[in-house]
C-alpha atoms as a PDB file:
ATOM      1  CA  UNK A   1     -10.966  10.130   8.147  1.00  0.00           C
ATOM      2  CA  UNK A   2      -7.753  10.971   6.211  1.00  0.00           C
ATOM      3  CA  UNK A   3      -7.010   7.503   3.598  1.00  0.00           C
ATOM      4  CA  UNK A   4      -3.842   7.583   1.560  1.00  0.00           C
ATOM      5  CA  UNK A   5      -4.858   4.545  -1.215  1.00  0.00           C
ATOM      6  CA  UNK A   6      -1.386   3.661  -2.729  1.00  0.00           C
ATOM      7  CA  UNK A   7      -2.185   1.545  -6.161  1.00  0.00           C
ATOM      8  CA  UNK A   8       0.071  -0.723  -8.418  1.00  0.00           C
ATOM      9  CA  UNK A   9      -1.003  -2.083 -11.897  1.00  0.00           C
ATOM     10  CA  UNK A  10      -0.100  -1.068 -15.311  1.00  0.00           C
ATOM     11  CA  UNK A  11      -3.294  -1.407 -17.178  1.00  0.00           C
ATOM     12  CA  UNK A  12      -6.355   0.734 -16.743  1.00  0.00           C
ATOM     13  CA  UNK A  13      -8.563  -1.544 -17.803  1.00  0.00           C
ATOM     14  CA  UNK A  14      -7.528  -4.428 -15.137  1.00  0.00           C
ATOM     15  CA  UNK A  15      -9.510  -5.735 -12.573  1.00  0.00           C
ATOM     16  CA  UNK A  16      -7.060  -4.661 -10.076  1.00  0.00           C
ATOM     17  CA  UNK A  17      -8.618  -0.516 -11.468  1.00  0.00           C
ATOM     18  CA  UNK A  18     -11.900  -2.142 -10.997  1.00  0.00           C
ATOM     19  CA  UNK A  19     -11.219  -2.801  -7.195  1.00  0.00           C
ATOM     20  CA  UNK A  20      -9.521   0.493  -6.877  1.00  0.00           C
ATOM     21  CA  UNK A  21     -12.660   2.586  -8.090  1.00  0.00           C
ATOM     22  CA  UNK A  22     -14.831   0.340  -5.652  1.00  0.00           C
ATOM     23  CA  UNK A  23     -12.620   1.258  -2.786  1.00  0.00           C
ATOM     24  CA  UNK A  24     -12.996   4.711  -3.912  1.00  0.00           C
ATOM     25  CA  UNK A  25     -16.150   4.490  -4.487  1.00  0.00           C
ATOM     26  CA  UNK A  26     -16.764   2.967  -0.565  1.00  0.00           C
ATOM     27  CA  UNK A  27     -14.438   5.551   0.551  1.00  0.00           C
ATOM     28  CA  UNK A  28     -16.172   8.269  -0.456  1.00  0.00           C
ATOM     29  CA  UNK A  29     -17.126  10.286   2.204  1.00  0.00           C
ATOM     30  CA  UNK A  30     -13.843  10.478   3.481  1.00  0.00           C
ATOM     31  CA  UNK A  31     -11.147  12.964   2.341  1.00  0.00           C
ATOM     32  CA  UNK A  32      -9.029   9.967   0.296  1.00  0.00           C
ATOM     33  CA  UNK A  33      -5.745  10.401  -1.841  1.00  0.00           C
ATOM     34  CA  UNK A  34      -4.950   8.290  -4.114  1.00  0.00           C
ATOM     35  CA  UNK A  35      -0.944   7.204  -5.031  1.00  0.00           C
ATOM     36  CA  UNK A  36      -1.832   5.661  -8.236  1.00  0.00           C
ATOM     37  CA  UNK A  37       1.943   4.754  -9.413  1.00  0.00           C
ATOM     38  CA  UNK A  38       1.308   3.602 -13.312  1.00  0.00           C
ATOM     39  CA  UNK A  39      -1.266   6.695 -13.983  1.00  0.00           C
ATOM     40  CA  UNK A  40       1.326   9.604 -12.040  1.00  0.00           C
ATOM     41  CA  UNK A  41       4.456   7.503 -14.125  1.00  0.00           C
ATOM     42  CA  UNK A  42       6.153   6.879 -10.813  1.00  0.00           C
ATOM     43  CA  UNK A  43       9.750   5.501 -10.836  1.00  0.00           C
ATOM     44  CA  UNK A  44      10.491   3.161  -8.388  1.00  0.00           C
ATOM     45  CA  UNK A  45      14.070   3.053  -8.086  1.00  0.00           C
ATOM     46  CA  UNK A  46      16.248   5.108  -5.694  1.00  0.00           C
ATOM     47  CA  UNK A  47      18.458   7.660  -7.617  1.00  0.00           C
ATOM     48  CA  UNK A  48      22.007   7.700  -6.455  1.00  0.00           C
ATOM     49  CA  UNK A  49      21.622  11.117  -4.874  1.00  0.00           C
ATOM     50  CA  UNK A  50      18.528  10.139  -2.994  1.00  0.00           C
ATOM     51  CA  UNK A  51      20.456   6.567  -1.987  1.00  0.00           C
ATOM     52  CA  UNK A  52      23.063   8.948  -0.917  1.00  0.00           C
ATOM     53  CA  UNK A  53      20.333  11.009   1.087  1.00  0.00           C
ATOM     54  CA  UNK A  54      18.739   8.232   2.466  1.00  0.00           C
ATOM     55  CA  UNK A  55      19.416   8.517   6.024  1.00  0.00           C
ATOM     56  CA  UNK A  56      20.435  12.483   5.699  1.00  0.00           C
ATOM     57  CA  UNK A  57      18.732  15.639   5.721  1.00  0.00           C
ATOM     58  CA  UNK A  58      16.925  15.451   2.465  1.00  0.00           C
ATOM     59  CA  UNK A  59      15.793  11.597   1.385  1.00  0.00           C
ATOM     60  CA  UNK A  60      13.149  12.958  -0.646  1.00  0.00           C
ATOM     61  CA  UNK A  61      13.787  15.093  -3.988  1.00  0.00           C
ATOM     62  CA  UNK A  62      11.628  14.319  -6.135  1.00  0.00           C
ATOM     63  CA  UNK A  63       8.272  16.441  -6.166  1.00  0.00           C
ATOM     64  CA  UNK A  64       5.915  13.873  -6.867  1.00  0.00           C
ATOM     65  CA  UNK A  65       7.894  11.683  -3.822  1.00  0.00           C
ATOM     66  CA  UNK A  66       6.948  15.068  -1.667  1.00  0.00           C
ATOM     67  CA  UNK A  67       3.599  14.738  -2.327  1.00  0.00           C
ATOM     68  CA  UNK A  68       3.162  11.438  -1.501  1.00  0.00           C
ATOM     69  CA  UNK A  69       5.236  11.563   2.079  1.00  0.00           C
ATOM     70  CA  UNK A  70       2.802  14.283   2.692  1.00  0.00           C
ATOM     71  CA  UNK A  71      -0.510  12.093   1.983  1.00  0.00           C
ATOM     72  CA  UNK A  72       1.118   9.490   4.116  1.00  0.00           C
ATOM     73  CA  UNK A  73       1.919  11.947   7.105  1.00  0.00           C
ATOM     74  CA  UNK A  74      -1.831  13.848   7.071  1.00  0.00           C
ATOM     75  CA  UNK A  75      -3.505   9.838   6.991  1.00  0.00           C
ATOM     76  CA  UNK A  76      -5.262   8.581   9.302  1.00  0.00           C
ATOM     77  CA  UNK A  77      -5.162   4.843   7.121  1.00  0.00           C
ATOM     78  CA  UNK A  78      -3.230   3.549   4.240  1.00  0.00           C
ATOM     79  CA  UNK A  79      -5.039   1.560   1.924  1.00  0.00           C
ATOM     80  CA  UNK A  80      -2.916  -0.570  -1.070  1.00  0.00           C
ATOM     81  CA  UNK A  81      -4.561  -1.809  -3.995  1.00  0.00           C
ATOM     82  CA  UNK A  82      -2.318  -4.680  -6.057  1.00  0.00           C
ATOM     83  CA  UNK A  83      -2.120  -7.830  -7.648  1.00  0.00           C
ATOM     84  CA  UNK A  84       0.154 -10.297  -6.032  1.00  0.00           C
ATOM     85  CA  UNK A  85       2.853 -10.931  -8.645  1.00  0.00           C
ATOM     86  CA  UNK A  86       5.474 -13.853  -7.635  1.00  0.00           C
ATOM     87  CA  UNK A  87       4.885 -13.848  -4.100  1.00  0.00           C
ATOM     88  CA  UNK A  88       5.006 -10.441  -3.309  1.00  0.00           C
ATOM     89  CA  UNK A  89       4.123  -6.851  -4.221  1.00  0.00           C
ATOM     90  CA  UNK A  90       4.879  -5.633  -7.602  1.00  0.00           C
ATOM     91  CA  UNK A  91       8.228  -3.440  -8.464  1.00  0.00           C
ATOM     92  CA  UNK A  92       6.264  -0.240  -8.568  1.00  0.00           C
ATOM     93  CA  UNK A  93       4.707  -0.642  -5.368  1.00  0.00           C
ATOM     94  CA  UNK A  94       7.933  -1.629  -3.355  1.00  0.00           C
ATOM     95  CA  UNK A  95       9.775   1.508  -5.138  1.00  0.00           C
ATOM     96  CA  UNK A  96       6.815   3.343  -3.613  1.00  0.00           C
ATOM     97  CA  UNK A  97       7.841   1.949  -0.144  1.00  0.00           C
ATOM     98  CA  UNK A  98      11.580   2.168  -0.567  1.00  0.00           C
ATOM     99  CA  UNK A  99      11.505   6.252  -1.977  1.00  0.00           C
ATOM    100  CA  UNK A 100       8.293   7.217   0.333  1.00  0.00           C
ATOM    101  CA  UNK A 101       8.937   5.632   3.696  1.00  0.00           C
ATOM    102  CA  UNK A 102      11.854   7.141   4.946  1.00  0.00           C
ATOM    103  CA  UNK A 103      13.459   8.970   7.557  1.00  0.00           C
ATOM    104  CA  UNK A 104      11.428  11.648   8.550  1.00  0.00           C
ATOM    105  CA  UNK A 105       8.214   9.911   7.441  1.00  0.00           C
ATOM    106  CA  UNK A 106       8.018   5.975   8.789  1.00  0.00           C
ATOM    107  CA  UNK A 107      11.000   6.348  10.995  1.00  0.00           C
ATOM    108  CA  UNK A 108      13.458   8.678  12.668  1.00  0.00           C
ATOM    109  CA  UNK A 109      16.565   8.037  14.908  1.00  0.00           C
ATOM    110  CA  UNK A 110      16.297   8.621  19.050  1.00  0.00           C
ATOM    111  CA  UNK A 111      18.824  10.560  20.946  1.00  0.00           C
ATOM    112  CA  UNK A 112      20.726   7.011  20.981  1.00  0.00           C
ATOM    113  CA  UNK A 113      20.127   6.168  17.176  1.00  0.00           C
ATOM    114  CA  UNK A 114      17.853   3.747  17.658  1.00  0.00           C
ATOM    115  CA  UNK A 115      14.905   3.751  14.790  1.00  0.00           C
ATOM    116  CA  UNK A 116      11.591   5.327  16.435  1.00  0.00           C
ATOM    117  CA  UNK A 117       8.173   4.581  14.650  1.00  0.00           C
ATOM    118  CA  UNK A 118       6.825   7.681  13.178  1.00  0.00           C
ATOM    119  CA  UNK A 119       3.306   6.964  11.533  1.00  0.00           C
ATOM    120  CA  UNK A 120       1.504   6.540  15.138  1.00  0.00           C
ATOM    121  CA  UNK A 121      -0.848   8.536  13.411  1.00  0.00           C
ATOM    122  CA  UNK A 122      -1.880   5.821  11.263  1.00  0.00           C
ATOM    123  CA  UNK A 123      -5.066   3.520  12.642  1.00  0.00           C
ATOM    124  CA  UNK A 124      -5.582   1.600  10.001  1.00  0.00           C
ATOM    125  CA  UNK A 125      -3.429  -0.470   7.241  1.00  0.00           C
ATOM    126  CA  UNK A 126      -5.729  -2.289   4.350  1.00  0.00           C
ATOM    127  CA  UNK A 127      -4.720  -4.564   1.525  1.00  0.00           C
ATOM    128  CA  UNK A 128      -6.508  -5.285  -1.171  1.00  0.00           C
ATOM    129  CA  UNK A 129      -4.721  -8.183  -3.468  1.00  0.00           C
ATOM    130  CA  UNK A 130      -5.206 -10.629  -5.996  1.00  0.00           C
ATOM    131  CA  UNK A 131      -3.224 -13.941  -6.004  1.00  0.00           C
ATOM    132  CA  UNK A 132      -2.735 -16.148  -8.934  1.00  0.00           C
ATOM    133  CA  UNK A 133      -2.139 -19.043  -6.831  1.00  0.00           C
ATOM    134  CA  UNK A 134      -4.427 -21.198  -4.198  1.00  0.00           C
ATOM    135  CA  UNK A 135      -4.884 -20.053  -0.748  1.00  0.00           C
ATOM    136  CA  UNK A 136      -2.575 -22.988   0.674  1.00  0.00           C
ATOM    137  CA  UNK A 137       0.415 -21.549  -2.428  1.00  0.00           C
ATOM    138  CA  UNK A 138      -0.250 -18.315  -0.868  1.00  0.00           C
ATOM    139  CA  UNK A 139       0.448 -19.141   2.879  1.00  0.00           C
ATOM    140  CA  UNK A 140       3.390 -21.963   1.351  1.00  0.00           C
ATOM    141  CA  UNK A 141       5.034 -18.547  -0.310  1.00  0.00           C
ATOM    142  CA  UNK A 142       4.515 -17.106   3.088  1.00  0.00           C
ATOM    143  CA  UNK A 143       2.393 -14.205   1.109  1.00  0.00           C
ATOM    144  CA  UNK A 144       5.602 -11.454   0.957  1.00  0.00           C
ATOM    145  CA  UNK A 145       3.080  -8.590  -0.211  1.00  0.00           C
ATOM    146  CA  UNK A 146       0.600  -9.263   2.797  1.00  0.00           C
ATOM    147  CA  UNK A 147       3.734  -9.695   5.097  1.00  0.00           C
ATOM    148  CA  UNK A 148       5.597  -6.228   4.813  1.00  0.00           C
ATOM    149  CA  UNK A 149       2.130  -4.129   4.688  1.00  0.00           C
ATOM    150  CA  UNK A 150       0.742  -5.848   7.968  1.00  0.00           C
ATOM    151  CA  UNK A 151       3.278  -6.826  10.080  1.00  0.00           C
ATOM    152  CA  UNK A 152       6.690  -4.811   8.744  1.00  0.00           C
ATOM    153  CA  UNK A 153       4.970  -1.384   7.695  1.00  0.00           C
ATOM    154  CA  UNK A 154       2.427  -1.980  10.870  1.00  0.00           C
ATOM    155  CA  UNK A 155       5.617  -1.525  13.114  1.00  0.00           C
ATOM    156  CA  UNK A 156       5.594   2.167  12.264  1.00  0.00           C
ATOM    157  CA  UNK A 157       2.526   2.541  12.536  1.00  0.00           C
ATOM    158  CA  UNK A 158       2.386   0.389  15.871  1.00  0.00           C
ATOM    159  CA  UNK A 159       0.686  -2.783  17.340  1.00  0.00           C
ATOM    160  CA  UNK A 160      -3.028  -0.951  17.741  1.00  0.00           C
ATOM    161  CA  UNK A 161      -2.723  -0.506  14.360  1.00  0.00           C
ATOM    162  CA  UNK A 162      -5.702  -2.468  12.920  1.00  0.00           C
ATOM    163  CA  UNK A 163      -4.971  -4.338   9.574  1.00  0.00           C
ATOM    164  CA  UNK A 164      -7.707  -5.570   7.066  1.00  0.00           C
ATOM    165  CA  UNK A 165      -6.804  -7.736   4.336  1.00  0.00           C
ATOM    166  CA  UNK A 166      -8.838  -8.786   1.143  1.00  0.00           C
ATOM    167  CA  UNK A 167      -7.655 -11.243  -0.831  1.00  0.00           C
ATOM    168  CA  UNK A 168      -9.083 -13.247  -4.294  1.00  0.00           C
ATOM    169  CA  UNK A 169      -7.168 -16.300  -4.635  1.00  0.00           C
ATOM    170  CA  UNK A 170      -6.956 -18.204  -7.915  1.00  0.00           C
ATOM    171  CA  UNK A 171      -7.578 -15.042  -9.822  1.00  0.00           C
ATOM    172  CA  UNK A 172      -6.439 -16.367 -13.052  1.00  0.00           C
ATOM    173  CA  UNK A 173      -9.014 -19.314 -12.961  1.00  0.00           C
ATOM    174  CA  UNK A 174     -11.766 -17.136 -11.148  1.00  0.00           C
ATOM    175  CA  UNK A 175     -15.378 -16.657 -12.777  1.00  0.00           C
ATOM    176  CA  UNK A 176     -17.129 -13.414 -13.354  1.00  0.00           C
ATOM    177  CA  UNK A 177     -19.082 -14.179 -10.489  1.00  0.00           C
ATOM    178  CA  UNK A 178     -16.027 -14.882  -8.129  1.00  0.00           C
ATOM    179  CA  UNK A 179     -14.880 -11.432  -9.452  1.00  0.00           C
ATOM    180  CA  UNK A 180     -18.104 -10.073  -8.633  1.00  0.00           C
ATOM    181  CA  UNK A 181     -18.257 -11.365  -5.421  1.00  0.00           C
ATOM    182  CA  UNK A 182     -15.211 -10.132  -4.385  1.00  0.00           C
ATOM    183  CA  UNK A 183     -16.252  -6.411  -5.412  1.00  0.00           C
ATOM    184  CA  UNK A 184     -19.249  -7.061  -3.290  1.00  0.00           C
ATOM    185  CA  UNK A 185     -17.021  -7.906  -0.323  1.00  0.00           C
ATOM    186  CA  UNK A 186     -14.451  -5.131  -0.822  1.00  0.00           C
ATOM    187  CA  UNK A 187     -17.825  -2.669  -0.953  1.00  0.00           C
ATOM    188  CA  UNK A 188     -18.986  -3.813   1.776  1.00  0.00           C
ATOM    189  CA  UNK A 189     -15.479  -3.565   3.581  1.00  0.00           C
ATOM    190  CA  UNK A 190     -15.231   0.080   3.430  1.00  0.00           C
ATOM    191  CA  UNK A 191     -18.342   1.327   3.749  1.00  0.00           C
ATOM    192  CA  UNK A 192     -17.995   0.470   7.462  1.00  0.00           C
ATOM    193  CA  UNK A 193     -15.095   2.945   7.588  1.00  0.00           C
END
C-alpha cells in the first residue's frame, strides 16, 4: 500500500514525533511518505500568485507543494499526525490542506462546473491527535481537526472511504503510562494495515 503521512508539530522532541515514528515504524512494510511540515520548513499560507491560480491552470508553484500533490495522488491512504490545538488542526497543517488540495488533486470541475471528487484512489483516511481537553470538551468543540479529515476531506476521497481515528484526550494531565498506552494502541493500529 501507498501511505502519504502528513505531520504538524514544531518540536522534534514532542510526543506528537514520538507517535509519528511509531506510525512509521507500524507502517513499515509499506512504501510510506512522509509530509513532515516543521522538518521540510513548509509555509502554510497561499501566496498571492498561487491565490490568484487557485482555480486556474497552475495552483501549485511551489516545488516542495509539487511534491506533496504527487504523494497524495500515488496514495492509496493518508495518514495525519497532530496535536489538537484550540479545537482544530494546527496552522501548518491547514496551510498543508489549503496549498496541497486543490484543483487538479482533491477536486476538478465537470463539463457543468460542478466540483467532482478526485482522490477515489484513496481507501483509507487516519488521524492520529492529541487533545488537551476531556473527551466530552472535545465532542462540545465539535472536534474541527477530526471533522474536516473524516467527513470534509473523506468527500474526495468518497463514502467507502474508511476513516480511523486515534485520539489521547487530556494530554496535558496524562501519565507516562497513558502516553504509553496510547503508543501501544497506535502500534497496534497499523500493523493491521
Amino acid at each position: 500500500m501507498r501511505i502519504t503521512v502528513v505531520h504538524a508539530h514544531p518540536s522534534a522532541n514532542s510526543f506528537s514525533r514520538a507517535l509519528l515514528d511509531t506510525v512509521l515504524n507500524a507502517l513499515s512494510s509499506h512504501d510510506v511518505n512522509v509530509c513532515d511540515l516543521y522538518a521540510d520548513e513548509f509555509q502554510p499560507a497561499l501566496t498571492e500568485a498561487e491565490h490568484r491560480e487557485y482555480l486556474g491552470a497552475n495552483p501549485i508553484q511551489d516545488p516542495l507543494v509539487a511534491r506533496y500533490a504527487d504523494n497524495v495522488m500515488a496514495a492509496d491512504a493518508l495518514v495525519f499526525v497532530y496535536p489538537t490545538w484550540w479545537s482544530g488542526l494546527p496552522a501548518a497543517m491547514k496551510g498543508w490542506m489549503d496549498r496541497v488540495l486543490v484543483q487538479g488533486v482533491a477536486f476538478g470541475f465537470n463539463d457543468k462546473n460542478r466540483v467532482v471528487p478526485r482522490l477515489g484512489h484513496v481507501r483509507r483516511i487516519a488521524g492520529v491527535t492529541t487533545y488537551g481537553s476531556s473527551r466530552l470538551v472535545t465532542a462540545l468543540g465539535a472536534d474541527g481537526g477530526r471533522r474536516t479529515l473524516a467527513r470534509a476531506l473523506r468527500i474526495s476521497a468518497g463514502w467507502r472511504t474508511r476513516t480511523t481515528w486515534l485520539g489521547l484526550h487530556r494530554m496535558d494531565t496524562a501519565s507516562d503510562e497513558d502516553r504509553r498506552q496510547f503508543l501501544d494502541r497506535v502500534r497496534r493500529e497499523f500493523e493491521t494495515w
